[in-house]
C-alpha atoms as a PDB file:
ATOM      1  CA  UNK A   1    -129.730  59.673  49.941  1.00  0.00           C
ATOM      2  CA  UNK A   2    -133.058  58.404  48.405  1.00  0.00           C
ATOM      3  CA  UNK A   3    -135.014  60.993  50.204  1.00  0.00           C
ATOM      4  CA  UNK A   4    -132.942  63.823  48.717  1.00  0.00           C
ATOM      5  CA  UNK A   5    -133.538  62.640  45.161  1.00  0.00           C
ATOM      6  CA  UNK A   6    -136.969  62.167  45.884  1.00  0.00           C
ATOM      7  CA  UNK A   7    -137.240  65.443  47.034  1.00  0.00           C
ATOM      8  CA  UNK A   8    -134.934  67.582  44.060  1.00  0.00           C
ATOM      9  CA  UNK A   9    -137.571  65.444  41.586  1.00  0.00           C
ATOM     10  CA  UNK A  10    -140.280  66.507  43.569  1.00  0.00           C
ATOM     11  CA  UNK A  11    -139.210  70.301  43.594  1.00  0.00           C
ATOM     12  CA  UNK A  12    -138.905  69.892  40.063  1.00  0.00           C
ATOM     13  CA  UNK A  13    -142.295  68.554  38.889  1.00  0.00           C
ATOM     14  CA  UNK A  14    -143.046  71.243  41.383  1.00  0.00           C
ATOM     15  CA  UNK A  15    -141.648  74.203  39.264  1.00  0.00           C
ATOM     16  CA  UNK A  16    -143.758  72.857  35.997  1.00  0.00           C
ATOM     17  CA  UNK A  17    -146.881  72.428  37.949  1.00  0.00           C
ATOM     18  CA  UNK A  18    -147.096  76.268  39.563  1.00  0.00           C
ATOM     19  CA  UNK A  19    -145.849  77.092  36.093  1.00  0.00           C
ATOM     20  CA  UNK A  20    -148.622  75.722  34.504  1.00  0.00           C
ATOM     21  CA  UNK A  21    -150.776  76.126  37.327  1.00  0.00           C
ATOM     22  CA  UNK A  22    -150.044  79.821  37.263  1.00  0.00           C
ATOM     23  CA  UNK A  23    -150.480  80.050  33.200  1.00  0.00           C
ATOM     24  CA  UNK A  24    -152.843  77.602  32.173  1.00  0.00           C
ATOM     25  CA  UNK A  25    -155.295  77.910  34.801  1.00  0.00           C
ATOM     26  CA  UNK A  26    -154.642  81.430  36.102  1.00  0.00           C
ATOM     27  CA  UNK A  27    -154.343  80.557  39.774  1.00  0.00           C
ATOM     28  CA  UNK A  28    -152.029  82.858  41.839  1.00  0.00           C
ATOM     29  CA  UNK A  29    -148.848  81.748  41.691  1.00  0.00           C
ATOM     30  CA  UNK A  30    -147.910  82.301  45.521  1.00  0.00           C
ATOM     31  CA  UNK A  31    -151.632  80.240  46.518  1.00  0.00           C
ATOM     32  CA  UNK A  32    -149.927  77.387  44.012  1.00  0.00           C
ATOM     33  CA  UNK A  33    -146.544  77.299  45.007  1.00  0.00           C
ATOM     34  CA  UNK A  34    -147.912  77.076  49.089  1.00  0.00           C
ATOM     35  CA  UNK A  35    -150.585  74.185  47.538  1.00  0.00           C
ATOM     36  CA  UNK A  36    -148.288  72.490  46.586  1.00  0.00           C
ATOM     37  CA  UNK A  37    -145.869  72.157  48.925  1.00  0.00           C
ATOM     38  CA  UNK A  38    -147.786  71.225  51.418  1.00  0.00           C
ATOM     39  CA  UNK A  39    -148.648  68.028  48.819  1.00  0.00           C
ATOM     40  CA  UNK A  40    -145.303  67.344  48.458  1.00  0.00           C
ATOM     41  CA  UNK A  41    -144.621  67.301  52.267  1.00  0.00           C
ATOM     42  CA  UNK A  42    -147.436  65.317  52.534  1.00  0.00           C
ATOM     43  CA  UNK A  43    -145.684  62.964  50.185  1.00  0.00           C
ATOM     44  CA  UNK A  44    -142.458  62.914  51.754  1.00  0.00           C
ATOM     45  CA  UNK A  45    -144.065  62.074  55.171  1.00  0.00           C
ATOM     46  CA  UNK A  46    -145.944  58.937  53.470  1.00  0.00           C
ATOM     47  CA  UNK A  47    -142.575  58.287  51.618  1.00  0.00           C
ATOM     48  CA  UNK A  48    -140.694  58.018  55.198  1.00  0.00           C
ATOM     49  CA  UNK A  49    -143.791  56.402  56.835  1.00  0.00           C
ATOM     50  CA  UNK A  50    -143.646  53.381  54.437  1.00  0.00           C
ATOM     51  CA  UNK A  51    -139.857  53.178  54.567  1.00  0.00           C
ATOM     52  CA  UNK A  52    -139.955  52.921  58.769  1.00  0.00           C
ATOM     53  CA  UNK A  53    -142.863  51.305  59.664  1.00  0.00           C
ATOM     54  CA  UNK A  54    -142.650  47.809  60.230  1.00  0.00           C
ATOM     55  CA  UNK A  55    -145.861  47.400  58.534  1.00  0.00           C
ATOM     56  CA  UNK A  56    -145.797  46.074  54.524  1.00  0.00           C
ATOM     57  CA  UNK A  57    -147.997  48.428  53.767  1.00  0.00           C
ATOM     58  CA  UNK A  58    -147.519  50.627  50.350  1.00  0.00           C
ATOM     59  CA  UNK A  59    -146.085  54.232  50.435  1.00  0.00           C
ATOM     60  CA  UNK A  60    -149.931  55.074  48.543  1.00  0.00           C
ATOM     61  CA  UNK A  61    -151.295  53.892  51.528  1.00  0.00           C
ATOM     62  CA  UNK A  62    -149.214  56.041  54.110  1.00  0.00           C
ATOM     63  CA  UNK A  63    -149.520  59.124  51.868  1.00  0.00           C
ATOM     64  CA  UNK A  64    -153.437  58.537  50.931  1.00  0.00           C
ATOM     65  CA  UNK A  65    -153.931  58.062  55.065  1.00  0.00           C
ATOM     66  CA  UNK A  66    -151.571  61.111  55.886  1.00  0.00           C
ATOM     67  CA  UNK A  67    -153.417  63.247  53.252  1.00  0.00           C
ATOM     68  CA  UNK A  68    -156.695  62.175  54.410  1.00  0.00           C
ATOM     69  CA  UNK A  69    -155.901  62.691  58.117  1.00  0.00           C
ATOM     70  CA  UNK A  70    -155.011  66.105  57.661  1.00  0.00           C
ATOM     71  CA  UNK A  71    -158.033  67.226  55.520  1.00  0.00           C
ATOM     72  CA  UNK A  72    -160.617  65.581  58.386  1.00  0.00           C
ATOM     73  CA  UNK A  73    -162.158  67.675  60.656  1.00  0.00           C
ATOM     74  CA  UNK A  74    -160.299  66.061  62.951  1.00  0.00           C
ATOM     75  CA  UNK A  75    -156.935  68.123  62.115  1.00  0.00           C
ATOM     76  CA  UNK A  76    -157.090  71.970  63.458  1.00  0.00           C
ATOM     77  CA  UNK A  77    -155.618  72.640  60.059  1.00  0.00           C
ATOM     78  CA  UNK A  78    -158.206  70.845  57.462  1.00  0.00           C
ATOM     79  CA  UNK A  79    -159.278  74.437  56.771  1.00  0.00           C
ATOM     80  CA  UNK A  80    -156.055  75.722  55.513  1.00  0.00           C
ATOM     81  CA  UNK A  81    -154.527  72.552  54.087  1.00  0.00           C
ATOM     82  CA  UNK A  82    -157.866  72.413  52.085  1.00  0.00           C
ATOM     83  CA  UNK A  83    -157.590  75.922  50.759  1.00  0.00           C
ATOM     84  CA  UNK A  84    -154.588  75.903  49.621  1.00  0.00           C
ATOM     85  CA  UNK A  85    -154.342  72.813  47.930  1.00  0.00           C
ATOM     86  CA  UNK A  86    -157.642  73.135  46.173  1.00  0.00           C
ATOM     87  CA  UNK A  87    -155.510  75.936  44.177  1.00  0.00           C
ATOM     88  CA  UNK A  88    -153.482  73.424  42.039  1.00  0.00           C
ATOM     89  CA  UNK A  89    -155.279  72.409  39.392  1.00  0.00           C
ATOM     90  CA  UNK A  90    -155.052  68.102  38.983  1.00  0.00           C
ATOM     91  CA  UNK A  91    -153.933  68.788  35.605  1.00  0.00           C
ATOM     92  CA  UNK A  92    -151.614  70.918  36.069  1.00  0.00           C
ATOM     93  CA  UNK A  93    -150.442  68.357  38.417  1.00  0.00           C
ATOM     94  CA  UNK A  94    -150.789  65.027  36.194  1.00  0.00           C
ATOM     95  CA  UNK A  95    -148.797  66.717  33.312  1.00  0.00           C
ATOM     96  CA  UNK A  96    -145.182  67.199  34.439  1.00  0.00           C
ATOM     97  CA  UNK A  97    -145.823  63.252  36.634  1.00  0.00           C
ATOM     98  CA  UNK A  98    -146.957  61.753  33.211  1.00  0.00           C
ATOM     99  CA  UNK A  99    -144.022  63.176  31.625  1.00  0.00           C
ATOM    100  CA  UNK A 100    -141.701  62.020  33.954  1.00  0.00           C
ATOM    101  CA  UNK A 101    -143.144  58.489  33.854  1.00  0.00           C
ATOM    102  CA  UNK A 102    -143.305  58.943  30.138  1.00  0.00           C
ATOM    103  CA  UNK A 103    -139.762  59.390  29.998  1.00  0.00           C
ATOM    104  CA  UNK A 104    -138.312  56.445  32.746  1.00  0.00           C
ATOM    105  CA  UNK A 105    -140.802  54.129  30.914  1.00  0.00           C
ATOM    106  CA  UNK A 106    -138.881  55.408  27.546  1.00  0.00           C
ATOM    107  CA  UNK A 107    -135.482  53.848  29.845  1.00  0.00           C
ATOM    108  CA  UNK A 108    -136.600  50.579  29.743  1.00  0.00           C
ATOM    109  CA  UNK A 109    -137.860  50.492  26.322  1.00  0.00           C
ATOM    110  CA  UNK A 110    -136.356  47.153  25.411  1.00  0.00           C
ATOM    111  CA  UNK A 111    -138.111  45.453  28.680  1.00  0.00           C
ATOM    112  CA  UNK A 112    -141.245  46.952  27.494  1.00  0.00           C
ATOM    113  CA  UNK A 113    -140.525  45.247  24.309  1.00  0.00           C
ATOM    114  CA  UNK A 114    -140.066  42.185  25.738  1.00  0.00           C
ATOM    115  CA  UNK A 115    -143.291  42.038  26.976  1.00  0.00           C
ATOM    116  CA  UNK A 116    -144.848  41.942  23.462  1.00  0.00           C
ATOM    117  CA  UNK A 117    -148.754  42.344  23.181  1.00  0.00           C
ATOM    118  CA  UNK A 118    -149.235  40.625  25.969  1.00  0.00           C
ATOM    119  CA  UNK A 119    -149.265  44.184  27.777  1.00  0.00           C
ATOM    120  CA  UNK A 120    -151.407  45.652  26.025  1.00  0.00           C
ATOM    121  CA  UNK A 121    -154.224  43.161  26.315  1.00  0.00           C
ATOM    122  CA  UNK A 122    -153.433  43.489  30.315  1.00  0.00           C
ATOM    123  CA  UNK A 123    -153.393  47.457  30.274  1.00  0.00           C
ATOM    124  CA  UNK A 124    -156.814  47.753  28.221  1.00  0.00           C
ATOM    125  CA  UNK A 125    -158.439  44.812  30.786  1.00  0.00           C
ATOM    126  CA  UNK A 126    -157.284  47.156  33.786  1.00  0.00           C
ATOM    127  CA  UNK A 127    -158.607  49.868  32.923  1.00  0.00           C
ATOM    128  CA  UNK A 128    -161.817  49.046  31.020  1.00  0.00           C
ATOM    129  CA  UNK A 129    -162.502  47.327  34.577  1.00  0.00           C
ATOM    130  CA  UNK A 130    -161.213  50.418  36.990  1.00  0.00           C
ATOM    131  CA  UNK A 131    -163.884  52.440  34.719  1.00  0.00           C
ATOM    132  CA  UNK A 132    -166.657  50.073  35.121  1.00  0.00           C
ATOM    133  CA  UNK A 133    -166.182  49.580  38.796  1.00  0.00           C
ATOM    134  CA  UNK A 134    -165.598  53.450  39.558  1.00  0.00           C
ATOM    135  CA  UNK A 135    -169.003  54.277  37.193  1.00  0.00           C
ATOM    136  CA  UNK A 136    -171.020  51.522  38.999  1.00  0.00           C
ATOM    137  CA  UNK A 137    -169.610  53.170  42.451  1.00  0.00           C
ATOM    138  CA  UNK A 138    -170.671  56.477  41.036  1.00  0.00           C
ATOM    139  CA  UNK A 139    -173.876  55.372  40.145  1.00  0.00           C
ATOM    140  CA  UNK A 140    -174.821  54.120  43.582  1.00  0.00           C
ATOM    141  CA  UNK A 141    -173.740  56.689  45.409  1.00  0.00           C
ATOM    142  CA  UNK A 142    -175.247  59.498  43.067  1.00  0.00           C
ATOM    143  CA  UNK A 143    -178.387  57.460  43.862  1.00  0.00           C
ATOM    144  CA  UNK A 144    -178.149  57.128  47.142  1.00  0.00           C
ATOM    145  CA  UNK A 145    -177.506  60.763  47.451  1.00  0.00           C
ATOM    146  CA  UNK A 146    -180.576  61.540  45.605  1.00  0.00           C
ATOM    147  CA  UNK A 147    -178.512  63.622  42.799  1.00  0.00           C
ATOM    148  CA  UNK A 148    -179.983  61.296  40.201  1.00  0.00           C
END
């Protein structure tokens, strides 16, 4: 049952991100619609990988592998998978998922209260250091690529 609630919220962010795929960033609406789709199969397939594979391995993983994997040249369908979802703009992605999170974080308001300032201090430590490590990365490999 999981899997079919999964799905109805993924066909849901789905509707706001064509929509504002389709009016913020003027990308055809049928290109968007197929984009994403094949995303959020894509998803479900990592969902269902990480739920059945003996493995303890996290459903990112399955889904980053699975998305990966089919955008190598070594699927016969890189090509097309590539195409299409290269017409769904990330942002009109991020919006209707931040929104969502927005609102289940917004559930649990009083844990989140709980937690004090502690969070906060732990939240701006994370990601000051995800920036600094994923400039540094950039860095390098702009260098070693000879861009800068």
């Amino acid at each position: 049952m999981k899997l079919v609630e999964t799905t109805l919220v993924l066909l849901i962010i789905g509707v706001m991100t064509v929509a504002g795929n389709t009016i913020g960033y003027h990308f055809p609406i049928a290109e968007g619609i197929i984009g994403y789709l094949i995303m959020m199969v894509i998803t479900l397939l990592g969902i269902v990988f990480a739920k059945f594979i003996p493995l303890k391995l996290p459903m990112v993983f399955w889904i980053s592998i699975i998305a990966i994997l089919s955008t190598s040249s070594l699927s016969p369908y890189a090509k097309v998978i590539t195409e299409y979802t290269s017409k769904v703009d990330f942002l009109a992605l991020t919006t209707p998922i931040l929104a969502y999170a927005g609102l289940s974080i917004g559930k649990d308001l009083a844990v989140f209260k709980k937690m004090s300032w502690r969070i906060v201090l732990v939240a701006l430590t994370v990601y000051t250091g995800t920036f600094i490590c994923a400039t540094a990365i950039a860095e390098v490999m702009l260098r070693l690529e000879g861009i800068i």
